[in-house]
N, C-alpha and C. Protein backbone atom coordinates (compact mmCIF):
# COMPACT_ATOMS: atom_id res chain seq x y z
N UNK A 1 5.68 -4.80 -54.59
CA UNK A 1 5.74 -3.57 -53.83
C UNK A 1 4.41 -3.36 -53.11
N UNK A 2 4.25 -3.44 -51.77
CA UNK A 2 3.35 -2.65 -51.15
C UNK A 2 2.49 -1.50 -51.24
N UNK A 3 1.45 -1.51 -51.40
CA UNK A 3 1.05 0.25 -51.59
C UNK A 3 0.10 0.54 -50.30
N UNK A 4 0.65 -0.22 -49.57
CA UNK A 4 0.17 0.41 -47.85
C UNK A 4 0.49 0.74 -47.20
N UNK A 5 0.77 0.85 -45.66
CA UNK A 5 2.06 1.20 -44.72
C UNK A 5 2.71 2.40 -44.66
N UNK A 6 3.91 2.37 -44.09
CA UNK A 6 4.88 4.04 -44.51
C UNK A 6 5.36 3.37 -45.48
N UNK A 7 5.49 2.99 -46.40
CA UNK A 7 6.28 2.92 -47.49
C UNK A 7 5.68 3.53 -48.77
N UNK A 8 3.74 3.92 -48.82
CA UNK A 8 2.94 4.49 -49.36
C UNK A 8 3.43 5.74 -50.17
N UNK A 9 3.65 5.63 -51.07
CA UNK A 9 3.90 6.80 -52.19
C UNK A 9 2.38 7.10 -52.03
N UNK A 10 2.22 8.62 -52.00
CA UNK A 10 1.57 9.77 -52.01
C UNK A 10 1.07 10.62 -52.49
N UNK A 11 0.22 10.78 -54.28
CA UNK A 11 0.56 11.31 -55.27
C UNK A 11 -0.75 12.21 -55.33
N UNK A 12 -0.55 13.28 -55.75
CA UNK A 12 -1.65 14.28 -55.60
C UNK A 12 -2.51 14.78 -54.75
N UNK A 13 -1.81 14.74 -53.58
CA UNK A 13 -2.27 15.24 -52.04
C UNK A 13 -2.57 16.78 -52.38
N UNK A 14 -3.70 16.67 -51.65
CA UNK A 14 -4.61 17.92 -51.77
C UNK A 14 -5.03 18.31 -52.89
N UNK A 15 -5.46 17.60 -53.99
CA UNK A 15 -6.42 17.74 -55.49
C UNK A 15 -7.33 17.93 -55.15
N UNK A 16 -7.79 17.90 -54.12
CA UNK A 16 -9.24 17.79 -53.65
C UNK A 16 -9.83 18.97 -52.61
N UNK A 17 -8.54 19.46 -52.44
CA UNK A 17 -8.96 21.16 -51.37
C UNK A 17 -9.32 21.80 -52.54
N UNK A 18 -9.04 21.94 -53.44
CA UNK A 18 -9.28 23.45 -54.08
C UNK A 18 -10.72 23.07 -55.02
N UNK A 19 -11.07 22.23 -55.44
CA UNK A 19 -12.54 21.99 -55.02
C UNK A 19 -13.50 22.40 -54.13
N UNK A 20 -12.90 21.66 -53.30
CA UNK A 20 -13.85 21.50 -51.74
C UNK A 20 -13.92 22.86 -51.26
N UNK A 21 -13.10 23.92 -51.81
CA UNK A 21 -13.13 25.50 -51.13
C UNK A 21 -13.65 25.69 -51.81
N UNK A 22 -13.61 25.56 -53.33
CA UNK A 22 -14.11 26.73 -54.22
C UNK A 22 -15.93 26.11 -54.03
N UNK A 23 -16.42 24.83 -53.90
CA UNK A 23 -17.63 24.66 -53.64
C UNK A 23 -18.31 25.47 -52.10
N UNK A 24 -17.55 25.49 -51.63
CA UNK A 24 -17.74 26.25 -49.81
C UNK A 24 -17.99 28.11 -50.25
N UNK A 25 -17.16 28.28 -51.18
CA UNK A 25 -16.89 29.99 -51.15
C UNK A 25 -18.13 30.35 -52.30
N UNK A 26 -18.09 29.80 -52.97
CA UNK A 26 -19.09 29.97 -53.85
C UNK A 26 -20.63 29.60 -53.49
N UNK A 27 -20.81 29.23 -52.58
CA UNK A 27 -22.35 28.56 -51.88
C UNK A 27 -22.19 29.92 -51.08
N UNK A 28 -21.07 30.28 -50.32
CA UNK A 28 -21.09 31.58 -49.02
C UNK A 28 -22.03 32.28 -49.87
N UNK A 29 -20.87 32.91 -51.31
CA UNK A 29 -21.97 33.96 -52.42
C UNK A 29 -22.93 34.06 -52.19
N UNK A 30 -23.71 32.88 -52.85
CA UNK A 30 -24.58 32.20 -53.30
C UNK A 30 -25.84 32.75 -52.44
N UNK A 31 -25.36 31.92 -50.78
CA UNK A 31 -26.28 32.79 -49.78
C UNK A 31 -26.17 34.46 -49.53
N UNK A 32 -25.23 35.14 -49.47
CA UNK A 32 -25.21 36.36 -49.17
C UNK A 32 -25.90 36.95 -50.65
N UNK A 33 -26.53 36.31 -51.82
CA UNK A 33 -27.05 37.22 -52.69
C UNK A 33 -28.62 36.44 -52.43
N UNK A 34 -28.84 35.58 -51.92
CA UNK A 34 -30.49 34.98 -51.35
C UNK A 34 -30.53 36.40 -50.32
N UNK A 35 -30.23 36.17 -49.37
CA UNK A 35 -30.11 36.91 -48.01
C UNK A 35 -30.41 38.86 -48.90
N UNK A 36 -29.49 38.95 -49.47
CA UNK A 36 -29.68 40.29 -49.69
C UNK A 36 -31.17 40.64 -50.85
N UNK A 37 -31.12 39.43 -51.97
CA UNK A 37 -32.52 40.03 -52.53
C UNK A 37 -33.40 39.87 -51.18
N UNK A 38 -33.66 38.46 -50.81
CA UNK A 38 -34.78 38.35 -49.63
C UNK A 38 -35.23 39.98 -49.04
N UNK A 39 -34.06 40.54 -48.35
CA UNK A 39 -34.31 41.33 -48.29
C UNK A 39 -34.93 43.06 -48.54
N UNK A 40 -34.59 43.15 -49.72
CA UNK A 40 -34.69 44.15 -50.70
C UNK A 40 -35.98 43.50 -51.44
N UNK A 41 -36.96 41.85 -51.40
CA UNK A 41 -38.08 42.15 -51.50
C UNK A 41 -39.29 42.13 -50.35
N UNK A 42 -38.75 41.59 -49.02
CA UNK A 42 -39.16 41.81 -48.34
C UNK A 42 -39.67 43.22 -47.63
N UNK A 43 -39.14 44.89 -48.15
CA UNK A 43 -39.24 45.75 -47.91
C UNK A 43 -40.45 46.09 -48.18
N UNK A 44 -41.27 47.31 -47.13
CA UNK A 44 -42.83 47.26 -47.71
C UNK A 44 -43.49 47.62 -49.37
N UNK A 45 -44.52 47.28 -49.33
CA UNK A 45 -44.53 47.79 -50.89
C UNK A 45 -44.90 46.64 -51.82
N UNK A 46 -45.64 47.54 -52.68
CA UNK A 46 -46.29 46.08 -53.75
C UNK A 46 -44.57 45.83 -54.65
N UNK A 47 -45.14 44.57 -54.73
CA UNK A 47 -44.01 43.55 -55.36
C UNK A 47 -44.62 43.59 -56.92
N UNK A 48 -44.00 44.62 -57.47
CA UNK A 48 -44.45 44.18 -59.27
C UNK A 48 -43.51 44.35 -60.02
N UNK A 49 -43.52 44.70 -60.96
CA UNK A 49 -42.07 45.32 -62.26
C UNK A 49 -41.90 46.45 -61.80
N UNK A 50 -42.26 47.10 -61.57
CA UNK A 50 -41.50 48.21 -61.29
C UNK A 50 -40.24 48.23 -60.18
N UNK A 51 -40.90 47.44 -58.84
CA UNK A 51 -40.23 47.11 -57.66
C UNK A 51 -38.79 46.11 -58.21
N UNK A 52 -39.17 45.30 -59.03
CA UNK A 52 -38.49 44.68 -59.46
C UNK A 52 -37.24 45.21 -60.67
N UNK A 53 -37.21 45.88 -61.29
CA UNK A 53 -36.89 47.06 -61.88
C UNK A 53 -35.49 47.39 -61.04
N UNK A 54 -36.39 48.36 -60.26
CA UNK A 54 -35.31 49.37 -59.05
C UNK A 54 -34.28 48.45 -58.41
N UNK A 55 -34.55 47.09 -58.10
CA UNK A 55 -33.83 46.27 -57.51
C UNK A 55 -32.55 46.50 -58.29
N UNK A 56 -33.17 45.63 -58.99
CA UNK A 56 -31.72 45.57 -60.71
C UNK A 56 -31.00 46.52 -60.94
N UNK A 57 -31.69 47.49 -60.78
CA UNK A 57 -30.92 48.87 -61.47
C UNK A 57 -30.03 49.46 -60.96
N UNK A 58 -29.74 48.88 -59.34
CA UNK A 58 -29.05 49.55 -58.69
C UNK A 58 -27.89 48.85 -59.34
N UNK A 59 -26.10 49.35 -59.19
CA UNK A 59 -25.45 48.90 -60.20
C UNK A 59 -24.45 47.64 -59.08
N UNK A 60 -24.78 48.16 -57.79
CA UNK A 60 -23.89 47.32 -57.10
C UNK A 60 -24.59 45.78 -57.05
N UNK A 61 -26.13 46.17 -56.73
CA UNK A 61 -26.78 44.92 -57.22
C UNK A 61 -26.72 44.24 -58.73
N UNK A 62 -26.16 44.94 -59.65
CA UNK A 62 -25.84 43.66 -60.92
C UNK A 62 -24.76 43.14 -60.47
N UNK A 63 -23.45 44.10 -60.16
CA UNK A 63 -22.31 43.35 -60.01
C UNK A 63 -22.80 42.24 -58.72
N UNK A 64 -23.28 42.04 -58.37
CA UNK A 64 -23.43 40.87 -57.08
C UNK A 64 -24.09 39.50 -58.14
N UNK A 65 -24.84 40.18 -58.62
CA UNK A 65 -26.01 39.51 -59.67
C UNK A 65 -25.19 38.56 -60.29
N UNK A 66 -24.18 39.67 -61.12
CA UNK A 66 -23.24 38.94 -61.86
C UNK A 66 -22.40 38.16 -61.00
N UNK A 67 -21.60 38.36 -60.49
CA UNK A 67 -20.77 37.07 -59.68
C UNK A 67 -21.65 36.00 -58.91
N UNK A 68 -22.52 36.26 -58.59
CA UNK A 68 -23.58 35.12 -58.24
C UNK A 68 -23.90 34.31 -59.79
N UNK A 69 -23.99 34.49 -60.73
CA UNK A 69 -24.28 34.01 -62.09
C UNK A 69 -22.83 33.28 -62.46
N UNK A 70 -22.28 34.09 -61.96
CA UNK A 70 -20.39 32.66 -62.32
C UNK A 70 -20.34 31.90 -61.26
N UNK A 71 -20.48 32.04 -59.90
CA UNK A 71 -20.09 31.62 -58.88
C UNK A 71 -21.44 30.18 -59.30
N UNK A 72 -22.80 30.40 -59.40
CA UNK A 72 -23.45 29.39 -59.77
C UNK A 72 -23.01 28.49 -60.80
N UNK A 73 -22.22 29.63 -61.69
CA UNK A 73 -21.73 28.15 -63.65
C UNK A 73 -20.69 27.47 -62.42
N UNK A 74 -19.85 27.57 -61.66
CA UNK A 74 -18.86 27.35 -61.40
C UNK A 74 -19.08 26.10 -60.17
N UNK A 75 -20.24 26.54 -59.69
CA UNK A 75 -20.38 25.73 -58.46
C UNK A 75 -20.70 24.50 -59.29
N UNK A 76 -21.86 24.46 -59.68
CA UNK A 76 -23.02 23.51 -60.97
C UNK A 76 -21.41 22.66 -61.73
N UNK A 77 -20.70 23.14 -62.40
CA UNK A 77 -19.51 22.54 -62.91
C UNK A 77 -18.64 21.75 -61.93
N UNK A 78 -18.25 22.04 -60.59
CA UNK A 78 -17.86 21.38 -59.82
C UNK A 78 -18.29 20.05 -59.65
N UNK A 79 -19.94 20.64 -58.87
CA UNK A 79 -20.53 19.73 -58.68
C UNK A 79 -20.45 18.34 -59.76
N UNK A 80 -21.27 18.54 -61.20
CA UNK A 80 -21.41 17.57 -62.19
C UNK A 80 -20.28 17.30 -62.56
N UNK A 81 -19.21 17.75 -62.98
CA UNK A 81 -18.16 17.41 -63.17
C UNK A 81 -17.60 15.77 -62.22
N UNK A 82 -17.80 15.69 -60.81
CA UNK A 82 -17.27 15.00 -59.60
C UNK A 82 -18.54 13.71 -59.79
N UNK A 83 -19.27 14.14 -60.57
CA UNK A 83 -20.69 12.89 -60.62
C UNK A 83 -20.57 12.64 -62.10
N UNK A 84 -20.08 13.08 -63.20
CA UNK A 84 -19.56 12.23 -64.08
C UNK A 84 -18.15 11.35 -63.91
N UNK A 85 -17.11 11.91 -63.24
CA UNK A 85 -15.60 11.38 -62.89
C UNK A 85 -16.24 10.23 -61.99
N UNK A 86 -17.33 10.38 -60.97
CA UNK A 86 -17.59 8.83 -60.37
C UNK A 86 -18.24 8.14 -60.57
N UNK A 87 -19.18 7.99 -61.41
CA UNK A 87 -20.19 7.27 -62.00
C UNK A 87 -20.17 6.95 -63.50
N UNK A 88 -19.48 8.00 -64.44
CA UNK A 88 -19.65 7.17 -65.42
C UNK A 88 -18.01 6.76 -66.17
N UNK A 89 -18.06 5.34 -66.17
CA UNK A 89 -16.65 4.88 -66.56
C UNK A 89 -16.11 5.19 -67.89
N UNK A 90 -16.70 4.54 -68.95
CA UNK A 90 -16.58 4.98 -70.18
C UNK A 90 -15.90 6.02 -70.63
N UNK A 91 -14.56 6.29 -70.47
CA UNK A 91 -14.32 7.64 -71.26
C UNK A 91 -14.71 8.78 -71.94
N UNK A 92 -15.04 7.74 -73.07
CA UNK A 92 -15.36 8.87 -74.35
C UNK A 92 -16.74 9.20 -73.96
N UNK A 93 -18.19 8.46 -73.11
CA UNK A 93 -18.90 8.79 -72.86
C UNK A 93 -19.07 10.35 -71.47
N UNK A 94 -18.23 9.95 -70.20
CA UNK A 94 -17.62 11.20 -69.64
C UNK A 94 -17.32 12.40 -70.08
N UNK A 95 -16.57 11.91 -71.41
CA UNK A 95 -16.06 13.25 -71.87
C UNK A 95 -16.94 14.03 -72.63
N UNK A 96 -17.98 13.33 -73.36
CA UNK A 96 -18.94 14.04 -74.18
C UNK A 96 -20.07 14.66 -73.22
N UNK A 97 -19.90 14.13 -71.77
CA UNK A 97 -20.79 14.90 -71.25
C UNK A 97 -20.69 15.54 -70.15
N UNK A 98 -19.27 16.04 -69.97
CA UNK A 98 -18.69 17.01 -69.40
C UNK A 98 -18.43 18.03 -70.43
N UNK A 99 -18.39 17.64 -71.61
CA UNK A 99 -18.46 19.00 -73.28
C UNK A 99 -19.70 19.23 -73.02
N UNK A 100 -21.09 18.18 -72.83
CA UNK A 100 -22.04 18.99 -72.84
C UNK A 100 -22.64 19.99 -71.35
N UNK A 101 -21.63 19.70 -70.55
CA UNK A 101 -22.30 20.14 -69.24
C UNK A 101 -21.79 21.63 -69.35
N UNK A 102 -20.62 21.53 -70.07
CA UNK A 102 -19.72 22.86 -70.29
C UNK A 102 -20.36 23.82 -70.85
N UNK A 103 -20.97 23.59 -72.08
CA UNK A 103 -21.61 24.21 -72.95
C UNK A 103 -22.62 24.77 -72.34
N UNK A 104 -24.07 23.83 -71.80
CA UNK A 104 -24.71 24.22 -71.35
C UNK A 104 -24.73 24.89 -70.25
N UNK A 105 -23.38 25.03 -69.21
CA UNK A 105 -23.58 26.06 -68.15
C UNK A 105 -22.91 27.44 -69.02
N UNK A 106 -22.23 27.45 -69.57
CA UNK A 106 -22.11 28.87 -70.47
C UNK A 106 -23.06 29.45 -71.01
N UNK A 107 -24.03 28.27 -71.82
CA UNK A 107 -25.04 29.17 -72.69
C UNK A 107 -25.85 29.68 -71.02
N UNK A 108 -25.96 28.45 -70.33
CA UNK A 108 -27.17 29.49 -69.23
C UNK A 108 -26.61 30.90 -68.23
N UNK A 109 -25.26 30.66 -68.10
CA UNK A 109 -24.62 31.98 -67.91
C UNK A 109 -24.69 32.71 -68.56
N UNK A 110 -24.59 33.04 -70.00
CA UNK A 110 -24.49 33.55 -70.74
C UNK A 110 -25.60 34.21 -71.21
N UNK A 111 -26.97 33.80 -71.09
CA UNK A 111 -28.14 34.19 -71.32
C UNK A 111 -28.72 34.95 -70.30
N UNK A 112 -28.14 34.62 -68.96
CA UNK A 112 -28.51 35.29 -67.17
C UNK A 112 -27.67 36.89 -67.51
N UNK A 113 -26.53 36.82 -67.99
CA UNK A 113 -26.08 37.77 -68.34
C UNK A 113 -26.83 38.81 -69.54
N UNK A 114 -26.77 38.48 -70.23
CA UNK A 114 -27.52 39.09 -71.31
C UNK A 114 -29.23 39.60 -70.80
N UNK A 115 -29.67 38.64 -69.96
CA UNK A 115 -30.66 39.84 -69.10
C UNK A 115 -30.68 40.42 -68.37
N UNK A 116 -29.70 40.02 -67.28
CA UNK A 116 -29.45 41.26 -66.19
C UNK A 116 -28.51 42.72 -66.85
N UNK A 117 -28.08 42.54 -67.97
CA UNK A 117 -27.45 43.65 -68.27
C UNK A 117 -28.06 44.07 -69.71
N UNK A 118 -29.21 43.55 -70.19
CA UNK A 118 -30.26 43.89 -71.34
C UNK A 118 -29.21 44.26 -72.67
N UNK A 119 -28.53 42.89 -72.84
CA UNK A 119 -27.65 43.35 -74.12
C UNK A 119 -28.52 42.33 -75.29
């Protein structure tokens, strides 16, 4: 059997868009929360804890904070995820370190959280 030509069976067309968006939409974030601190420290005024403080505190700025903090576990997981699936063959080695890539983007989410919201 051929697997070239029109006779080409076709199997899992488009596995690879919903990746390729969710890495695109999540970088957009990504910049629109650079762009907006940039801004908010660029405003006049000494830059110390306190300034830094007021930023945070505002509540629309955590929620941004926060989805910028998943949108990063999520991007980071994409990413490594697609560089263990092509580089490392080994199975059981892949798999132990896509468990550890897992882990470790939770605990660092998980800790980004726990300071932007001081639990």
């Amino acid at each position: 059997m051929s697997t070239f030509g029109s006779k080409r069976l076709v199997v899992g067309a488009h596995y690879g868009l919903r990746d390729w968006l969710a890495q695109r939409v999540t970088a957009v974030l990504m910049a629109v929360f650079t762009i907006v601190l940039l801004v908010q420290v660029l405003m006049p005024g000494a830059l110390g804890y306190d300034r830094w403080a007021a930023i945070f505190s505002q509540q629309w700025m955590k929620l941004l904070t926060f989805v910028t903090i998943l949108s990063l576990a999520y991007h980071a997981w994409v990413g490594m995820r697609d560089i263990w699936m092509d580089y490392i063959k080994p199975v059981g080695v892949r798999l132990a370190l896509q468990v550890f890539t897992i882990v470790w983007l939770l605990g660092c989410a998980g800790w980004a959280i726990q300071v932007l919201w001081r639990l």
